[in-house]
C-alpha atoms as a PDB file:
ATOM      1  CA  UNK A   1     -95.890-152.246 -97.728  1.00  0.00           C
ATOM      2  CA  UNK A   2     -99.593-153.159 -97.619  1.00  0.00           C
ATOM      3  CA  UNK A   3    -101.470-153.901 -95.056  1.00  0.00           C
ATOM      4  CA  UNK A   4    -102.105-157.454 -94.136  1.00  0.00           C
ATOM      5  CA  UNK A   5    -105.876-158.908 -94.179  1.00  0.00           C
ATOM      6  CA  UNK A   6    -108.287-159.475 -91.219  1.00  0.00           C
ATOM      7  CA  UNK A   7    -107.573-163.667 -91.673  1.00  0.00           C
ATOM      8  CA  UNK A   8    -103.295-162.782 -92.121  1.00  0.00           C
ATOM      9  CA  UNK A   9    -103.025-160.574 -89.047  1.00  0.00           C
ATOM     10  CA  UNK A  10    -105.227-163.239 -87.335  1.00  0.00           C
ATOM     11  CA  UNK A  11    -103.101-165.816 -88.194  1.00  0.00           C
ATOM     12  CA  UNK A  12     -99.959-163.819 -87.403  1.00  0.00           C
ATOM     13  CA  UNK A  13    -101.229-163.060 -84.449  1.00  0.00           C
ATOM     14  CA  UNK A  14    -102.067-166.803 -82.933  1.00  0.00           C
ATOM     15  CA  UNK A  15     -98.892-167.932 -84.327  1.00  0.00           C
ATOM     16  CA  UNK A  16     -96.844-165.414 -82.062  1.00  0.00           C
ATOM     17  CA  UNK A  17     -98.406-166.663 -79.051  1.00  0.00           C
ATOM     18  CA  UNK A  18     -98.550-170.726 -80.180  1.00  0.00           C
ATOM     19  CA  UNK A  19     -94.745-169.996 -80.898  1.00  0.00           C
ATOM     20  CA  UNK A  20     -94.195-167.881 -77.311  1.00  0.00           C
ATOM     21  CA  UNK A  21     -96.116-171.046 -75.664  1.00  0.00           C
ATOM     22  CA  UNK A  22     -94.369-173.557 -76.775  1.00  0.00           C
ATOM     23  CA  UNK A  23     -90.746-171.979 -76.648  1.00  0.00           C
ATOM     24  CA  UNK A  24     -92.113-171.735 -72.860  1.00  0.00           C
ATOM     25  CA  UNK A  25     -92.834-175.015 -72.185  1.00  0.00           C
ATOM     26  CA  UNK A  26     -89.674-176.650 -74.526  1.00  0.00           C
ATOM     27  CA  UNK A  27     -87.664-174.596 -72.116  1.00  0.00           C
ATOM     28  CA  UNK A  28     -89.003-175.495 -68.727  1.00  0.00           C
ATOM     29  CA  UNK A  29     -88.333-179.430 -69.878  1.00  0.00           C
ATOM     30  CA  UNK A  30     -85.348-179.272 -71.249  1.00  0.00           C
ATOM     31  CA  UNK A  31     -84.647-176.700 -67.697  1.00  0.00           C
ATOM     32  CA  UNK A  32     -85.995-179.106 -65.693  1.00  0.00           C
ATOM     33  CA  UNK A  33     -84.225-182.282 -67.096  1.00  0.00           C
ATOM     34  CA  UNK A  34     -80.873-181.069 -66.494  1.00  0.00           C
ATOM     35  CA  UNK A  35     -81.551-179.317 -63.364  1.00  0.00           C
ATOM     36  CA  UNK A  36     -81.745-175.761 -64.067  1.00  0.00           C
ATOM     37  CA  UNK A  37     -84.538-173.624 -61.879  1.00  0.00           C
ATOM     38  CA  UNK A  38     -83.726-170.174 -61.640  1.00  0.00           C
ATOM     39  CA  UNK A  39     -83.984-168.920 -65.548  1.00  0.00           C
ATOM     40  CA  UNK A  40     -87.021-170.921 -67.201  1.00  0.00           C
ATOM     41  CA  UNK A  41     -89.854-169.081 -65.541  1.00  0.00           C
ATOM     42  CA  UNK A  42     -88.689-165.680 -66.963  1.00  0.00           C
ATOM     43  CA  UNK A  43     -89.958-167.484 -70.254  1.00  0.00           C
ATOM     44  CA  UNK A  44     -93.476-167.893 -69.437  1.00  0.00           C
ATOM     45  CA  UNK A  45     -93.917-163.168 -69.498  1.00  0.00           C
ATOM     46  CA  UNK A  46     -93.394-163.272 -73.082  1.00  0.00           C
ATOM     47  CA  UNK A  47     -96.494-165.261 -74.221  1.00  0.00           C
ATOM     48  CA  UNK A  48     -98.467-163.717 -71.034  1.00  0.00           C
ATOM     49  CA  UNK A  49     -97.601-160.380 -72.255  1.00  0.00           C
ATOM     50  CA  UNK A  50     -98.268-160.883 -75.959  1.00  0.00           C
ATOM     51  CA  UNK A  51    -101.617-162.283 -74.984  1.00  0.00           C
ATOM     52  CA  UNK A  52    -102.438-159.132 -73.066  1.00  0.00           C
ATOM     53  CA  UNK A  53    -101.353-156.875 -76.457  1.00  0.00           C
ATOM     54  CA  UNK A  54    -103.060-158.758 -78.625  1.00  0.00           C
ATOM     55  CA  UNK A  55    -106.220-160.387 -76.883  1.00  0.00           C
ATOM     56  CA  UNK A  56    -106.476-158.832 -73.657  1.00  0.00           C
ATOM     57  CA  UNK A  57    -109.933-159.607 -73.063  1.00  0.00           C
ATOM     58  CA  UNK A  58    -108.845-163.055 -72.522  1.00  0.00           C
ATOM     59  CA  UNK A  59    -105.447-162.450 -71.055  1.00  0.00           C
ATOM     60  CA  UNK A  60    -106.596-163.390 -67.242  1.00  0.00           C
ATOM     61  CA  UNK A  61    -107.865-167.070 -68.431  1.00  0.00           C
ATOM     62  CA  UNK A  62    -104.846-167.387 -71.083  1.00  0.00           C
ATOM     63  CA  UNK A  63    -102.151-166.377 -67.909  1.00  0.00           C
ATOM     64  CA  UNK A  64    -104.139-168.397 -65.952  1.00  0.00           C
ATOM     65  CA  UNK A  65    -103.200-171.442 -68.396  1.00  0.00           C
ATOM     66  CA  UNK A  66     -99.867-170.779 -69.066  1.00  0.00           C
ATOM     67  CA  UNK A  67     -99.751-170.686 -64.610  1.00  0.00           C
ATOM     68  CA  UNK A  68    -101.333-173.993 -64.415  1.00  0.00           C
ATOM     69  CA  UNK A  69     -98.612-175.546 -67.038  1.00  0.00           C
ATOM     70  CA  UNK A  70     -95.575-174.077 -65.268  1.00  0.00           C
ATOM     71  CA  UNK A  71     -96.803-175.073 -61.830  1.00  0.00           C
ATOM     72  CA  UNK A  72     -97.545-178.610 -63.376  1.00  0.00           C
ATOM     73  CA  UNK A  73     -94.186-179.160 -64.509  1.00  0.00           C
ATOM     74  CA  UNK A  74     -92.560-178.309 -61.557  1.00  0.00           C
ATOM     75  CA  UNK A  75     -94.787-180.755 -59.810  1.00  0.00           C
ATOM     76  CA  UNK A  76     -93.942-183.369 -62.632  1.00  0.00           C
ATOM     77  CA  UNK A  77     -90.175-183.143 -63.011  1.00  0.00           C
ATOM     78  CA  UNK A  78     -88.965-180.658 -60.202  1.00  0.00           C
ATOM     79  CA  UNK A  79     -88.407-183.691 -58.103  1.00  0.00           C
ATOM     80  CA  UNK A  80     -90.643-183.128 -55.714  1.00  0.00           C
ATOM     81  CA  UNK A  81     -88.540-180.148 -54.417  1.00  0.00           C
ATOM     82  CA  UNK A  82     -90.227-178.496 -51.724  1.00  0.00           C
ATOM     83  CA  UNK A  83     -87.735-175.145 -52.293  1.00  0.00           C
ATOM     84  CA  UNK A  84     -89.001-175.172 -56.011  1.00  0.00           C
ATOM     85  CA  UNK A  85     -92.788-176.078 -55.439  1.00  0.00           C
ATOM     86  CA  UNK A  86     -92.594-172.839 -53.094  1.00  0.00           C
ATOM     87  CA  UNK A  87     -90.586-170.932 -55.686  1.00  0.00           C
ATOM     88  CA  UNK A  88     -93.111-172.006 -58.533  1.00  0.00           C
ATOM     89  CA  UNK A  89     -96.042-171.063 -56.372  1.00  0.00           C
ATOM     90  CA  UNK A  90     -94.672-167.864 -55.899  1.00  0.00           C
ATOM     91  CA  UNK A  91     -94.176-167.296 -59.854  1.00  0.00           C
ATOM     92  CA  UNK A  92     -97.703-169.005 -59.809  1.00  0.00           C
ATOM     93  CA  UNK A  93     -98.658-165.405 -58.561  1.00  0.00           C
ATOM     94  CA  UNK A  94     -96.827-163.653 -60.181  1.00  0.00           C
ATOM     95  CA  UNK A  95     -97.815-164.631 -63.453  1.00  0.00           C
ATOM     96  CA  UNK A  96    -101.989-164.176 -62.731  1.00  0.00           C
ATOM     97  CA  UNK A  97    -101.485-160.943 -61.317  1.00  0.00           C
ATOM     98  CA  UNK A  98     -99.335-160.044 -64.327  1.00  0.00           C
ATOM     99  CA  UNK A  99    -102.017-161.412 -66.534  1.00  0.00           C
ATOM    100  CA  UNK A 100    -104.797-159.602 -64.017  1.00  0.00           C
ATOM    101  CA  UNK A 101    -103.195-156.105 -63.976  1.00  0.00           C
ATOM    102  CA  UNK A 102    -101.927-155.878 -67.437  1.00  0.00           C
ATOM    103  CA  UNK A 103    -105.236-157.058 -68.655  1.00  0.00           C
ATOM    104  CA  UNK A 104    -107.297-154.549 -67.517  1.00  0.00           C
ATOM    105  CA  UNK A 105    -105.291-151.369 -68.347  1.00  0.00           C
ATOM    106  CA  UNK A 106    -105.567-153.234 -71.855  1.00  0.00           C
ATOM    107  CA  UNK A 107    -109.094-152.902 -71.886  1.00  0.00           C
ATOM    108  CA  UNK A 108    -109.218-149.468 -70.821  1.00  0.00           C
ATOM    109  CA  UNK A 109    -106.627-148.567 -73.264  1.00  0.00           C
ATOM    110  CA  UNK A 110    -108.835-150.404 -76.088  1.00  0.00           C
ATOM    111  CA  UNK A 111    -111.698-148.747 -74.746  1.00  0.00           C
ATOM    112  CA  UNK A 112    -110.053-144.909 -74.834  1.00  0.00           C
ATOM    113  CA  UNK A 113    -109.105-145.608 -78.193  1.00  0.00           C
ATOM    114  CA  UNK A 114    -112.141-146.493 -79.444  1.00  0.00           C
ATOM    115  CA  UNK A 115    -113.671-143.987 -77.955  1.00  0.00           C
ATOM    116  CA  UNK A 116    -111.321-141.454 -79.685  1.00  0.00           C
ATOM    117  CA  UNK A 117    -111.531-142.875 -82.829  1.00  0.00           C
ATOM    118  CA  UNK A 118    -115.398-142.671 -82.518  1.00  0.00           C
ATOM    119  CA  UNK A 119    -115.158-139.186 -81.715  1.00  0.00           C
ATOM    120  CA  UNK A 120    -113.175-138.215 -84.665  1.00  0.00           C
ATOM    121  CA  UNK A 121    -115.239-140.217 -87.083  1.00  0.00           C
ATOM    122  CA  UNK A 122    -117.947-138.977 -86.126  1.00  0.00           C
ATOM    123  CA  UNK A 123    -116.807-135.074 -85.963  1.00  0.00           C
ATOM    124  CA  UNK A 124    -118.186-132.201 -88.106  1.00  0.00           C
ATOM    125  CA  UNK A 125    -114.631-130.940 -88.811  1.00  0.00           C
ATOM    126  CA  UNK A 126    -112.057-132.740 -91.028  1.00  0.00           C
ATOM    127  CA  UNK A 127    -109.319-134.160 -89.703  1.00  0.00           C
ATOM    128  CA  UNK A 128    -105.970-135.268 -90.459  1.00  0.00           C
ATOM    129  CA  UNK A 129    -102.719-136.844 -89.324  1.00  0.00           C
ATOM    130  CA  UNK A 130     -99.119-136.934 -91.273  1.00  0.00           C
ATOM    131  CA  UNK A 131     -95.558-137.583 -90.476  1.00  0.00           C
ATOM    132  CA  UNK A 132     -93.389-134.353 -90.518  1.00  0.00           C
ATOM    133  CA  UNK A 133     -89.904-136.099 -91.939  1.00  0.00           C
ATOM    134  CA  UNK A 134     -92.001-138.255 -94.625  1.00  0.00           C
ATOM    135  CA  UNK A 135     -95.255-135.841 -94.871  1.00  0.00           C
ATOM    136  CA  UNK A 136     -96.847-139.292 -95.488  1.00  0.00           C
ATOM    137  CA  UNK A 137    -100.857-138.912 -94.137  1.00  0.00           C
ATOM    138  CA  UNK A 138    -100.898-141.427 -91.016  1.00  0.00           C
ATOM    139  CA  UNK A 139    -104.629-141.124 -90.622  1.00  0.00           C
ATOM    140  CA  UNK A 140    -107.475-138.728 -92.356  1.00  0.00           C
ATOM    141  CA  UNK A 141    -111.296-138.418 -90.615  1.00  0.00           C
ATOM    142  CA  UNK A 142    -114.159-139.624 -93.670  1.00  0.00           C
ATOM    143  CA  UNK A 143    -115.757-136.072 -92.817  1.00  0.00           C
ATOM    144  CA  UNK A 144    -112.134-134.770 -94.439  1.00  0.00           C
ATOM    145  CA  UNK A 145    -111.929-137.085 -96.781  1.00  0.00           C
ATOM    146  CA  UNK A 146    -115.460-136.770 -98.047  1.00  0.00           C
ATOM    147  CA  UNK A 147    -114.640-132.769 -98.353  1.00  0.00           C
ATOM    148  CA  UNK A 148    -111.819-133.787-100.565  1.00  0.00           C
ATOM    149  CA  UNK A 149    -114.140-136.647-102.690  1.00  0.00           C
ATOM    150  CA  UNK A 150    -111.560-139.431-101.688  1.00  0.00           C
ATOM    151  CA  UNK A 151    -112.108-142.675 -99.805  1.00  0.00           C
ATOM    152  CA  UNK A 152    -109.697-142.314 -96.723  1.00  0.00           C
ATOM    153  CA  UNK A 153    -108.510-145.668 -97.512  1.00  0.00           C
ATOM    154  CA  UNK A 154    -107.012-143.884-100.784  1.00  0.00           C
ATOM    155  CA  UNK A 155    -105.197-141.529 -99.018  1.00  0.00           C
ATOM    156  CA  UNK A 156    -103.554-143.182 -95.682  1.00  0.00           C
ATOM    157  CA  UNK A 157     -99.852-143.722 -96.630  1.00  0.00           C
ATOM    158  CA  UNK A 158    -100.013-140.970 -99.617  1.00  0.00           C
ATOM    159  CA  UNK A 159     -97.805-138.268 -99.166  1.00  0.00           C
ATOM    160  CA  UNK A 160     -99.893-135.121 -98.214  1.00  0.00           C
ATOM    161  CA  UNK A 161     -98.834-133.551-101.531  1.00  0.00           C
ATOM    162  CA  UNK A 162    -101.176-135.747-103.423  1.00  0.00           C
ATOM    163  CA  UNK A 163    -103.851-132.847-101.599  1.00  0.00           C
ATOM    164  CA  UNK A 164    -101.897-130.061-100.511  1.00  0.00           C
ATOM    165  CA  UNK A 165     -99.930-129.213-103.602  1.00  0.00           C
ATOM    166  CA  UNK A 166     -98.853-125.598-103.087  1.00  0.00           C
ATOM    167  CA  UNK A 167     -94.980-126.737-101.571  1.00  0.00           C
ATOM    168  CA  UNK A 168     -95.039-123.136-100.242  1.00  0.00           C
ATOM    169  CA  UNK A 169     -97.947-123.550 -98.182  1.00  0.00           C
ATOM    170  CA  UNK A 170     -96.699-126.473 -96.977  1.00  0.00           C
ATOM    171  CA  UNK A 171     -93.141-125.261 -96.716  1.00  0.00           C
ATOM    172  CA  UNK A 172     -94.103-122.417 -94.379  1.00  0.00           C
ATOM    173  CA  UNK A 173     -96.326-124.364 -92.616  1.00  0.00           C
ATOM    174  CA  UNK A 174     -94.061-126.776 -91.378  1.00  0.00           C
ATOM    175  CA  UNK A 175     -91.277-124.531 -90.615  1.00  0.00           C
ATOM    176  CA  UNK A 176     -93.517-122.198 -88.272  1.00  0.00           C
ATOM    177  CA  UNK A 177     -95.192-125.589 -86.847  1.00  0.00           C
ATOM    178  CA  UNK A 178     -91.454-126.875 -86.075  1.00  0.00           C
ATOM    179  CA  UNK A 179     -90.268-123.584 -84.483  1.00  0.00           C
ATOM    180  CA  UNK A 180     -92.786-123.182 -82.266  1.00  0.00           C
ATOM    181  CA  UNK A 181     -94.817-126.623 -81.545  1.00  0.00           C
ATOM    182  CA  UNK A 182     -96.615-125.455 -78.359  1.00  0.00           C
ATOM    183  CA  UNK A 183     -98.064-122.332 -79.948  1.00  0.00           C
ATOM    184  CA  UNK A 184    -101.942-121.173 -78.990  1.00  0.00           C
ATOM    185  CA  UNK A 185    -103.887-123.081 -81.517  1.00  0.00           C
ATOM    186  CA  UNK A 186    -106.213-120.123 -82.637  1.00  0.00           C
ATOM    187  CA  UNK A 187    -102.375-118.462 -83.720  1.00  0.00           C
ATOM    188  CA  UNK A 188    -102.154-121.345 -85.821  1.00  0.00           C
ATOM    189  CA  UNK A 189    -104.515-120.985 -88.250  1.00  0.00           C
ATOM    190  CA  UNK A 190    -103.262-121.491 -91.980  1.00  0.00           C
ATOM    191  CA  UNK A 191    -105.358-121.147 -94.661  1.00  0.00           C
ATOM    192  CA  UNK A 192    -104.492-123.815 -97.504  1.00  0.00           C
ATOM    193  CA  UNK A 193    -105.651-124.702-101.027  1.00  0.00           C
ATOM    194  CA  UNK A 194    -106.365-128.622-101.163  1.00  0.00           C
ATOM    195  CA  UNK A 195    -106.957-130.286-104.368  1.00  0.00           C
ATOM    196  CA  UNK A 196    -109.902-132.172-104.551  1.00  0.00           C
ATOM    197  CA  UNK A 197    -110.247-135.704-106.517  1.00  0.00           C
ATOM    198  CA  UNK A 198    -112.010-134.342-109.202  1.00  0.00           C
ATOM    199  CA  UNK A 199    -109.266-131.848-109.287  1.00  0.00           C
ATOM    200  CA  UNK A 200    -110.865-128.375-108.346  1.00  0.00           C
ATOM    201  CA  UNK A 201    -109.636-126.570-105.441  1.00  0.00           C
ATOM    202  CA  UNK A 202    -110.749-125.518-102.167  1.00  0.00           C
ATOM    203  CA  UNK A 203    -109.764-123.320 -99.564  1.00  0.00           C
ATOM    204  CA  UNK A 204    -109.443-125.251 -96.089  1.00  0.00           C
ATOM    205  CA  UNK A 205    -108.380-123.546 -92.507  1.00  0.00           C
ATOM    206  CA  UNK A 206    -106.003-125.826 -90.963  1.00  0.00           C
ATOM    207  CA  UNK A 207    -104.853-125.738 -87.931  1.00  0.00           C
ATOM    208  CA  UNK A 208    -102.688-128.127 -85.553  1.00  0.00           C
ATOM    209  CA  UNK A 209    -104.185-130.479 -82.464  1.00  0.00           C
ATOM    210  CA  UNK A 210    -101.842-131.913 -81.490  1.00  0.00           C
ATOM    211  CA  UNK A 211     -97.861-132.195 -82.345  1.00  0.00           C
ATOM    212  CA  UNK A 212     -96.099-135.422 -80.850  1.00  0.00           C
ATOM    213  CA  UNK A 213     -93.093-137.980 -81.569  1.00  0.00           C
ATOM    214  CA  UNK A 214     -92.733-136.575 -85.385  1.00  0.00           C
ATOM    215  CA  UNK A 215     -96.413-136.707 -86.444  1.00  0.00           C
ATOM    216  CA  UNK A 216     -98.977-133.278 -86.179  1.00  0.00           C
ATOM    217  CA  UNK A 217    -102.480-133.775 -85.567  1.00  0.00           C
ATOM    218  CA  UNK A 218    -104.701-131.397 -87.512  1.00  0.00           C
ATOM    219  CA  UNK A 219    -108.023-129.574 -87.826  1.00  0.00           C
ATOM    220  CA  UNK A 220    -109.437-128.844 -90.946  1.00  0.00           C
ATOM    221  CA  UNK A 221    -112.696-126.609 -92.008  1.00  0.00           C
ATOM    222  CA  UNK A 222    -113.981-126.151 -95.736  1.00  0.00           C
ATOM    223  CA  UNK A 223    -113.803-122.302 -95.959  1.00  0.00           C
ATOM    224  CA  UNK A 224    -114.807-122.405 -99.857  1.00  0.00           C
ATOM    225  CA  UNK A 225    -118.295-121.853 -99.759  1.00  0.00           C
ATOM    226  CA  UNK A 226    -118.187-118.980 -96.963  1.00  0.00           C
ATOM    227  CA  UNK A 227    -115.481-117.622 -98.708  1.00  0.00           C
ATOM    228  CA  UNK A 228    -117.062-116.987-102.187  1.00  0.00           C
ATOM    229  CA  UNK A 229    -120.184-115.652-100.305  1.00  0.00           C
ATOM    230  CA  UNK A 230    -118.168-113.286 -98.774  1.00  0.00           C
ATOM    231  CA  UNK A 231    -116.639-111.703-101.837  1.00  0.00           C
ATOM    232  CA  UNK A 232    -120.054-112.067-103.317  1.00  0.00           C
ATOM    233  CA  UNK A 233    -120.919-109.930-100.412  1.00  0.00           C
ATOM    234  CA  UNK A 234    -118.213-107.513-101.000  1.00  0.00           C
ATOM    235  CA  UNK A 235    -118.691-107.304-104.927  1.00  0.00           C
ATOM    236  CA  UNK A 236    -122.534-106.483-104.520  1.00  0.00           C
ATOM    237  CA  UNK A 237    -121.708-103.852-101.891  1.00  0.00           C
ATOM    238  CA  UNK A 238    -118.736-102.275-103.917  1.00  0.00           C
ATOM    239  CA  UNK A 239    -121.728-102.255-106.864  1.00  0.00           C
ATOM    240  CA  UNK A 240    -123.903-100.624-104.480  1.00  0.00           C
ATOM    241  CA  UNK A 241    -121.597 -98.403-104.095  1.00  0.00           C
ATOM    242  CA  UNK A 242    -120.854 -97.108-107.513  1.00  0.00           C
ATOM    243  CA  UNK A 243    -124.112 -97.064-108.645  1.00  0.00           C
ATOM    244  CA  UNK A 244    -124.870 -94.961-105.395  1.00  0.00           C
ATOM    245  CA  UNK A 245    -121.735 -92.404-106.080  1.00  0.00           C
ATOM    246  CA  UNK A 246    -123.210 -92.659-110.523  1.00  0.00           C
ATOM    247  CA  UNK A 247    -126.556 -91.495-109.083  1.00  0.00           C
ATOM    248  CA  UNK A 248    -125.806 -88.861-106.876  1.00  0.00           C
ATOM    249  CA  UNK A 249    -123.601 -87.392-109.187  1.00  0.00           C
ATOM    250  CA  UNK A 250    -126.935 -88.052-111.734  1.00  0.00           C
ATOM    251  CA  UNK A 251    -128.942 -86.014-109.282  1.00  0.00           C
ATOM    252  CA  UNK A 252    -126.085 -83.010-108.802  1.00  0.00           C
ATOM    253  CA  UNK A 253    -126.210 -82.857-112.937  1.00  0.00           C
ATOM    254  CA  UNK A 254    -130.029 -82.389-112.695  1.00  0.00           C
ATOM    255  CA  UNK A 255    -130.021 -80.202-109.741  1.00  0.00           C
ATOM    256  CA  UNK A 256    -127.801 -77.595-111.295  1.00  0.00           C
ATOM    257  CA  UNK A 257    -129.649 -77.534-114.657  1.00  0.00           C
ATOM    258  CA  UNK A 258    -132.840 -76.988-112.910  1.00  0.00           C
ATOM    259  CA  UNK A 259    -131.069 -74.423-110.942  1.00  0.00           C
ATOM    260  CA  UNK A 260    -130.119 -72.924-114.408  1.00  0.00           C
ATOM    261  CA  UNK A 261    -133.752 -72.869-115.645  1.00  0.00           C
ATOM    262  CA  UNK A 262    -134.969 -71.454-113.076  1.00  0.00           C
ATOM    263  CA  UNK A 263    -132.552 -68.835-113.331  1.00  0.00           C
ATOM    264  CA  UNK A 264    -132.983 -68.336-116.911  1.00  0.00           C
ATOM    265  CA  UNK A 265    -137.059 -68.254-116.002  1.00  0.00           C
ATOM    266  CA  UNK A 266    -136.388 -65.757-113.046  1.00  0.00           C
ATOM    267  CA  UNK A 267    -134.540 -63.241-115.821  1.00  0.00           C
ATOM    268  CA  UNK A 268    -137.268 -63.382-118.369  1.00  0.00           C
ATOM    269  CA  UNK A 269    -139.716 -62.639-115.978  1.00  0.00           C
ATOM    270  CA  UNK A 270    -137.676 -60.025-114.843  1.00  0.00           C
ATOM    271  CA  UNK A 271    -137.177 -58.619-118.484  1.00  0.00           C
ATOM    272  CA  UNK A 272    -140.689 -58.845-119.286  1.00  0.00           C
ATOM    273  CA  UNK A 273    -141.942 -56.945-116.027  1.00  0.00           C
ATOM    274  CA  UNK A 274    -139.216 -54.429-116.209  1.00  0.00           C
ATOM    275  CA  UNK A 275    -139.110 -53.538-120.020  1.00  0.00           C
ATOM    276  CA  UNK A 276    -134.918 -54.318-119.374  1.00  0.00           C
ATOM    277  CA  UNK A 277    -132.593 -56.676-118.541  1.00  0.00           C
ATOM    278  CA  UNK A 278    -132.365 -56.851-114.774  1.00  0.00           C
ATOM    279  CA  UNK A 279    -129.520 -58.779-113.078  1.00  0.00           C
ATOM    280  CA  UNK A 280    -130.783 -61.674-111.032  1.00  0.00           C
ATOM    281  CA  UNK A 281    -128.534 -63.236-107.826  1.00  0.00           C
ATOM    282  CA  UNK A 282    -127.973 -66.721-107.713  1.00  0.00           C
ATOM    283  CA  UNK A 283    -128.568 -66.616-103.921  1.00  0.00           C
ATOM    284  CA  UNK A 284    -132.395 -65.598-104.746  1.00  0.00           C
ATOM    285  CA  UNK A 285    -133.058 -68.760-106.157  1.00  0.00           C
END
């Protein structure tokens, strides 16, 4: 299903409450008109609390609204009921301190969320979120993304196949995460080829946050680079190596011949001095 627009959810969004609202105050009339106290009121928490979901920054002013029209209509059709103008004052209360209380954990709620969401899209490490039954990817961090040459728009409600395409990987992954969930993070690192847009692969640590109500939270670091130095690394020092082990054996072949020269010289001289062939010891040389 796609998601609806900035204006649509806007729209959506006043027309729950102008519905809420008015159901409220149809009620309380038709309540009031046939002399019926004690259920109407319970009305008036639905639009107070949708207000506080969906703007709760003006939640205290829109309960404070919704008070003033209950109270009103007591006033207006309650007959002047000094039981029900108490009653009504009473729900008068209620009904701010509702709007009061729920408002501000609201706002702090926004507030922690945005400051979350700041945090990971702003973070040096990628990040990603999918659904374990659906593997669809719930939410992906632009640093991620931008690793994987996607727009994170392209890939939120993609299964996470569409990048991780080895099913074993994934396969093994999932079954370790599900057996043991609460496992030290550090234990948890997976090392996973993810195929990029332009459809090369790279080799990503993974490594799970955070595992809660179906959905795992994950790390991810672009181990590509580092990893090709490294068995650069390795390859140059395993050349080193041979050529080291092709000269010293060089040097051993060169050694004995001039060992064997000088031996040769050492009889000569020997024959030459002597007028005969004199036996010479290797150990004199």
């Amino acid at each position: 299903m796609e998601q609806l627009s900035v204006e649509n959810a806007e729209v959506l969004r006043l027309f729950l409450v102008a519905i809420a609202s008015i159901g409220a105050f149809l009620t309380s009339v038709f309540s009031l008109m046939n002399g019926i106290f004690s259920v109407f009121p319970f009305h008036y928490i639905l639009p107070i609390i949708l207000v506080i979901y969906l703007y709760p920054e003006r939640a205290v002013l829109s309960s404070l609204a919704l008070s003033l029209m209950y109270i009103s209509l007591i006033y207006l059709l309650g007959n002047s009921d000094p039981t029900q103008i108490a009653i009504a004052t009473a729900w008068f209360a209620i009904f701010i301190t509702i709007g009061v209380v729920g408002s501000s954990y609201a706002i702090k709620l926004r507030e922690e969320r945005t400051r979350v969401k700041n945090i990971l899209d702003n973070s040096q490490d990628g990040i990603f979120c999918f659904n374990l039954k659906d593997l669809q990817i719930r939410e992906i961090n632009p640093k991620c993304a931008q690793w994987l040459m996607y727009d994170r728009r392209d890939l939120i409600g993609k299964e996470i196949s569409v990048i991780w395409t080895d099913k074993e990987e994934q396969h093994q992954f999932i079954t370790d995460l599900k057996q043991d969930p609460k496992k030290d993070q550090k234990s948890w690192e997976h090392e996973a080829r993810f195929l990029k847009k332009d459809g090369t692969v790279s080799l990503f640590v993974i490594s799970p946050m955070l595992v809660s109500k179906g959905q795992v939270l994950c790390s991810a670091i672009d181990i590509t680079r580092s990893k090709i130095v490294d068995e650069e690394i390795i390859k140059t020092l395993d050349d080193l190596e041979r050529q080291v082990k092709e000269r010293t054996s060089d040097l051993e072949q060169l050694n004995e011949k001039l060992r064997a020269e000088i031996l040769e010289c050492r009889r000569f001289e020997s024959t030459v001095l002597s007028g005969h062939l004199l036996p010479v010891n290797r150990e004199d040389i």
